[in-house]
N, C-alpha and C. Protein backbone atom coordinates (compact mmCIF):
# COMPACT_ATOMS: atom_id res chain seq x y z
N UNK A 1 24.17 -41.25 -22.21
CA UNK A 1 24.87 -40.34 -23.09
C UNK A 1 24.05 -40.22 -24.37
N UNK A 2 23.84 -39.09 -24.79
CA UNK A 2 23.10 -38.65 -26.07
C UNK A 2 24.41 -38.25 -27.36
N UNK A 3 23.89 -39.27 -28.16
CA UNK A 3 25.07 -39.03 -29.15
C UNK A 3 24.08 -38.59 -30.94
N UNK A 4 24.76 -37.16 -31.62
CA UNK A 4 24.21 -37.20 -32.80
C UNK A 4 25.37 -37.26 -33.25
N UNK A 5 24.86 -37.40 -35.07
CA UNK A 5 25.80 -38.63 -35.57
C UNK A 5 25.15 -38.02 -36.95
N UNK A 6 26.10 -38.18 -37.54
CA UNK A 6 26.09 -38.10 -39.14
C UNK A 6 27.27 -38.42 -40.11
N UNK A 7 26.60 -39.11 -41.03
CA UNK A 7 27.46 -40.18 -41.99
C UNK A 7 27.85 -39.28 -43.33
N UNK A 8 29.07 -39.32 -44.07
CA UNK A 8 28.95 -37.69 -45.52
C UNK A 8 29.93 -39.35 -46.31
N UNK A 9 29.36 -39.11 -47.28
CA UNK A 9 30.37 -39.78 -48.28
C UNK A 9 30.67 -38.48 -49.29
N UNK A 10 32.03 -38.40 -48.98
CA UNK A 10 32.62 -37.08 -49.45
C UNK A 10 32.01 -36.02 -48.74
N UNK A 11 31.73 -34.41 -49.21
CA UNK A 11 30.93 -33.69 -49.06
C UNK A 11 29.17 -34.26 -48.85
N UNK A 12 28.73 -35.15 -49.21
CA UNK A 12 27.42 -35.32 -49.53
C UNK A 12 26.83 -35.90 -48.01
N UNK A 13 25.74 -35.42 -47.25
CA UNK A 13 25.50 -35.97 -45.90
C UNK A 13 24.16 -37.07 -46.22
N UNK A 14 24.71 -38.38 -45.76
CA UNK A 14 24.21 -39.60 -46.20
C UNK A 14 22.56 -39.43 -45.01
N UNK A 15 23.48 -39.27 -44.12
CA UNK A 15 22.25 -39.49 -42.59
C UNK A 15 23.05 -38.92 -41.56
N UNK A 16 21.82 -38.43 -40.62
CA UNK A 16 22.08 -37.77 -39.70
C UNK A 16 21.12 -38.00 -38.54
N UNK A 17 21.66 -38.04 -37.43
CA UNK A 17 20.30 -38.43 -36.41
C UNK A 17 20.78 -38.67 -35.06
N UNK A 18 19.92 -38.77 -34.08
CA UNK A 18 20.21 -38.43 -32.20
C UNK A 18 20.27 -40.18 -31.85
N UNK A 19 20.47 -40.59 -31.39
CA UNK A 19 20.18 -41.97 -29.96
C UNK A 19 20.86 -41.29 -28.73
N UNK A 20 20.32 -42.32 -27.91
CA UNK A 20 20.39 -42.30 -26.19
C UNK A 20 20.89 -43.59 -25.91
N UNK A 21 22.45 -43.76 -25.46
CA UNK A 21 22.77 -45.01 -25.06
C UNK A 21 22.14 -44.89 -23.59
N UNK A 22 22.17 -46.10 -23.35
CA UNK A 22 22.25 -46.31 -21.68
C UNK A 22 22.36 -48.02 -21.33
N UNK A 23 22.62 -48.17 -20.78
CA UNK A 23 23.02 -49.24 -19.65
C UNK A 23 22.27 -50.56 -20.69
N UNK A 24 21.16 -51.07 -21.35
CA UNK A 24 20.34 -52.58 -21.82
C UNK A 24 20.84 -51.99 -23.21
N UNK A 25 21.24 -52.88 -24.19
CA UNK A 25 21.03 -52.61 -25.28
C UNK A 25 20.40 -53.00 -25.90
N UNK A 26 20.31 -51.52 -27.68
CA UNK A 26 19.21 -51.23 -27.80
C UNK A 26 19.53 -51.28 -29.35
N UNK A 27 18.89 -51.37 -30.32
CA UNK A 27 19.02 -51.10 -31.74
C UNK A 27 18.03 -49.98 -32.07
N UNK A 28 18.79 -48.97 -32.96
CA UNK A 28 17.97 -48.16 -33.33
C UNK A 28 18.21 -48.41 -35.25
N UNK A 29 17.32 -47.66 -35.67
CA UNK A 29 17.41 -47.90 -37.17
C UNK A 29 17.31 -46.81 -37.82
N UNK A 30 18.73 -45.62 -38.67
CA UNK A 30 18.54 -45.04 -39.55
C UNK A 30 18.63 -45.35 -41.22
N UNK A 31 18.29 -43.89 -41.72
CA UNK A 31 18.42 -44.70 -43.20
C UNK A 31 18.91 -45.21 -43.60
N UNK A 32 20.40 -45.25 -43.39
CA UNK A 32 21.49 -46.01 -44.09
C UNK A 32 22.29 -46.86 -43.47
N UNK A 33 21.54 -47.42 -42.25
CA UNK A 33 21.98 -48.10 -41.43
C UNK A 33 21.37 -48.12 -40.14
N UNK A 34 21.58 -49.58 -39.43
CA UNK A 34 21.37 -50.04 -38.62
C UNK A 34 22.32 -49.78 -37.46
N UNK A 35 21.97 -49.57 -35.84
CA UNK A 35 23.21 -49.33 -34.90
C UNK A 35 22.60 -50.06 -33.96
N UNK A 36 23.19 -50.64 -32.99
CA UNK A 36 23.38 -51.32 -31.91
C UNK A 36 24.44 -50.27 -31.18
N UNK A 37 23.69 -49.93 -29.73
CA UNK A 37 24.54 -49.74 -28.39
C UNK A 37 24.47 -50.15 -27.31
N UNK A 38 25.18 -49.83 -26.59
CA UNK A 38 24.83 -50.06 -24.87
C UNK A 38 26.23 -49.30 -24.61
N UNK A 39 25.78 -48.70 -23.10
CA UNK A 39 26.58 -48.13 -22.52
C UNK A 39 27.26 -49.20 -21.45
N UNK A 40 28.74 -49.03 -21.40
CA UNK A 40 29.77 -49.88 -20.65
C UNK A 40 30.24 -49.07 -19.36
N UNK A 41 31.08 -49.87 -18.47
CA UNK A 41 31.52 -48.45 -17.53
C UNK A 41 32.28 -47.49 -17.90
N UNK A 42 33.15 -47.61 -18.66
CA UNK A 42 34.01 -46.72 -19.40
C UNK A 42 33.56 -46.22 -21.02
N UNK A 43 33.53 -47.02 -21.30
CA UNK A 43 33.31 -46.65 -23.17
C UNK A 43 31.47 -47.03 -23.62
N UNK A 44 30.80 -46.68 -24.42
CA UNK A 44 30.01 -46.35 -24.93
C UNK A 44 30.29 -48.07 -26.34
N UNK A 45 29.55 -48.72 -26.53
CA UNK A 45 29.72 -49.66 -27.25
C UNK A 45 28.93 -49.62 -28.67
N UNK A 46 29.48 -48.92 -30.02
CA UNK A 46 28.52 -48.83 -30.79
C UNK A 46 28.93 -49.53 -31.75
N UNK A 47 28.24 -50.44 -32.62
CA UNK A 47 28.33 -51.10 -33.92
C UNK A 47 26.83 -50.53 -34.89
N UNK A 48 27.60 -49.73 -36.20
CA UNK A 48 26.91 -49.43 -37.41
C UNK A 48 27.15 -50.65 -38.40
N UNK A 49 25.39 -51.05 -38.91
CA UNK A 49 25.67 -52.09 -39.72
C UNK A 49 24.42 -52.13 -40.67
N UNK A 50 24.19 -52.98 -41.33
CA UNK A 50 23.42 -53.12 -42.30
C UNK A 50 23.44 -52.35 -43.47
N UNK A 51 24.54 -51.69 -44.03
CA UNK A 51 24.49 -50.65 -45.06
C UNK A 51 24.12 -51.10 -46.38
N UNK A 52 23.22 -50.10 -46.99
CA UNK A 52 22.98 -50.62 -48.09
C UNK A 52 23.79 -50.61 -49.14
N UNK A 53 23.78 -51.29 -50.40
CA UNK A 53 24.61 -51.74 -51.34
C UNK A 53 25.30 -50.79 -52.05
N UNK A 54 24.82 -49.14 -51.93
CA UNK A 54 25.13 -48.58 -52.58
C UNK A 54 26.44 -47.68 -51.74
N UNK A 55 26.40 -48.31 -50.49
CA UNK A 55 27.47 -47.69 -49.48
C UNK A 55 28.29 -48.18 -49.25
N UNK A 56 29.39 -48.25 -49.68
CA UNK A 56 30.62 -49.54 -49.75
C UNK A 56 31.63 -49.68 -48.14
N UNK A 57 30.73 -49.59 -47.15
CA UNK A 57 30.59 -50.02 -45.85
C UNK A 57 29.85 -50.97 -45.08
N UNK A 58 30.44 -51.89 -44.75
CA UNK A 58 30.26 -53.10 -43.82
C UNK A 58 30.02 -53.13 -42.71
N UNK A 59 30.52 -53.04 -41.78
CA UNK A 59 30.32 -52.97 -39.94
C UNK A 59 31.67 -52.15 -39.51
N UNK A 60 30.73 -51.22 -38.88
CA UNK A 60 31.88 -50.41 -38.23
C UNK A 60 31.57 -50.18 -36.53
N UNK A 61 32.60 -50.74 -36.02
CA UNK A 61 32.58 -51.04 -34.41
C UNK A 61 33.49 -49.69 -33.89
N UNK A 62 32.51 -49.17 -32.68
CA UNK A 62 33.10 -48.56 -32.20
C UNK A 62 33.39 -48.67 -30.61
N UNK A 63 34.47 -48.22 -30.05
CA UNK A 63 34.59 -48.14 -28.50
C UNK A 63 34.80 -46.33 -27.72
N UNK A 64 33.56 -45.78 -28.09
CA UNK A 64 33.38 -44.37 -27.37
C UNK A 64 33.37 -44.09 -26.50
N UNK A 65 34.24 -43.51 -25.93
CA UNK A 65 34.83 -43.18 -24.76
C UNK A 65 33.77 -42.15 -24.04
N UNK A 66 33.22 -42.18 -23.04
CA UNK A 66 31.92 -41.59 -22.06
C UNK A 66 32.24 -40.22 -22.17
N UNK A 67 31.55 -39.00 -22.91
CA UNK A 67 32.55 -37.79 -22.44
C UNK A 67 31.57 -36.90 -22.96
N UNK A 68 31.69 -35.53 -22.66
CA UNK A 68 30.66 -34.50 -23.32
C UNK A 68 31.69 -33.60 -24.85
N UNK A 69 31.11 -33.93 -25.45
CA UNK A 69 32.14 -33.06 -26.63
C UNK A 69 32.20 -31.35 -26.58
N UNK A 70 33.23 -30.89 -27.16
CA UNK A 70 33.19 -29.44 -26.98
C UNK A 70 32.46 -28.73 -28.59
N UNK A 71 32.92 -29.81 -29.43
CA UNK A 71 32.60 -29.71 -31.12
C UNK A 71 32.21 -30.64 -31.20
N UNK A 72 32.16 -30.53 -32.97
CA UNK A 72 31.45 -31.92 -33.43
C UNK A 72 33.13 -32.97 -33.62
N UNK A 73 33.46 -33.95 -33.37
CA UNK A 73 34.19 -34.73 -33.90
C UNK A 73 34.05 -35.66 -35.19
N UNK A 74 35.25 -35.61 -35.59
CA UNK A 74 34.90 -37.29 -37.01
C UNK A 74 36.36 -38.21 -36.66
N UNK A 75 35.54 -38.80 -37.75
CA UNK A 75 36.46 -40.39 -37.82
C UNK A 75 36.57 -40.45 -39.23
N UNK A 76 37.69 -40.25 -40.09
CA UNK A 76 37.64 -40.64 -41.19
C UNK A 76 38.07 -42.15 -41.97
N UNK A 77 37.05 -42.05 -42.60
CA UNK A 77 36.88 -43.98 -43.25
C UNK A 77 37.28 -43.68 -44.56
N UNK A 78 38.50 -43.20 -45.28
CA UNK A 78 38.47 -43.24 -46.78
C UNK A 78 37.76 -41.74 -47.05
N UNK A 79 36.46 -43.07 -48.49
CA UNK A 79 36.13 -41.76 -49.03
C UNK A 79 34.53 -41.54 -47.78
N UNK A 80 34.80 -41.97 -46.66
CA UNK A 80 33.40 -41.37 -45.71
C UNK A 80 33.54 -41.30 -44.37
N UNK A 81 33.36 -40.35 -43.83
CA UNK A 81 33.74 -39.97 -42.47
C UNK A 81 32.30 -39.65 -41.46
N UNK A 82 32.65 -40.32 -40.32
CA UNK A 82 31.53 -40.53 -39.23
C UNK A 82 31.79 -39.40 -38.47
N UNK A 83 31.18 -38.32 -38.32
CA UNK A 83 30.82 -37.12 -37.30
C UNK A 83 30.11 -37.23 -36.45
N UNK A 84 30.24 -37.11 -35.01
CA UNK A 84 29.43 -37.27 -33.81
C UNK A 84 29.53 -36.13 -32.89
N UNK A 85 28.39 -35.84 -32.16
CA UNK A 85 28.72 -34.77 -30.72
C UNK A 85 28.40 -35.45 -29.44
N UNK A 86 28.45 -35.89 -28.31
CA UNK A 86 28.05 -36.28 -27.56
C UNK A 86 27.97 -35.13 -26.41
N UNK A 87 27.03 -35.75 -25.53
CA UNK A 87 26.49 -35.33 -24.54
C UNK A 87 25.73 -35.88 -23.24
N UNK A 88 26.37 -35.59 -22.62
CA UNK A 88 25.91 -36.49 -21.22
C UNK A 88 24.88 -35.45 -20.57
N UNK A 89 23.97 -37.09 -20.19
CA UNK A 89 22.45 -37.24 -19.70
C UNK A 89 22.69 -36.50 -18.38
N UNK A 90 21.85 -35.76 -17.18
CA UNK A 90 22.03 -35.86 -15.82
C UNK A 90 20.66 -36.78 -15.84
């Protein structure tokens, strides 16, 4: 599953960027954070971490459910909300 992803504290877009889960996990590294995935049989396993000091976010675990999106979706955290699209690999 190909997931892009972008982080906004408020209006303002922190980071934005693609990974490819699949099956071994893998760490990838954007600017404002660090992610760990692997794909499960059902859900998609992602933890965002390492944020820097100026981002008043800690570890955020997720359990993403395997699916192709129709839009972009979010998750709102307060004052910062996680937007993703996914898309499945053939």
């Amino acid at each position: 599953m190909r997931v892009d992803l972008a982080l906004f504290d408020g209006d303002e877009l922190l980071t934005r960027g693609t990974f490819r889960i699949g099956a071994a996990e893998l760490v990838d590294s954007f600017p404002v954070f660090k992610i760990t995935h692997r794909l499960g049989p059902e859900v998609a396993d992602i933890v965002l971490s390492e944020f820097p000091l100026h981002v008043d976010l800690k570890t955020i675990t997720l359990k993403m459910p395997i699916h192709e999106s129709s839009d972009w979706e979010s998750i709102d955290m307060g004052r910062y909300s996680l937007a993703f699209w996914c898309r499945l690999d053939a």
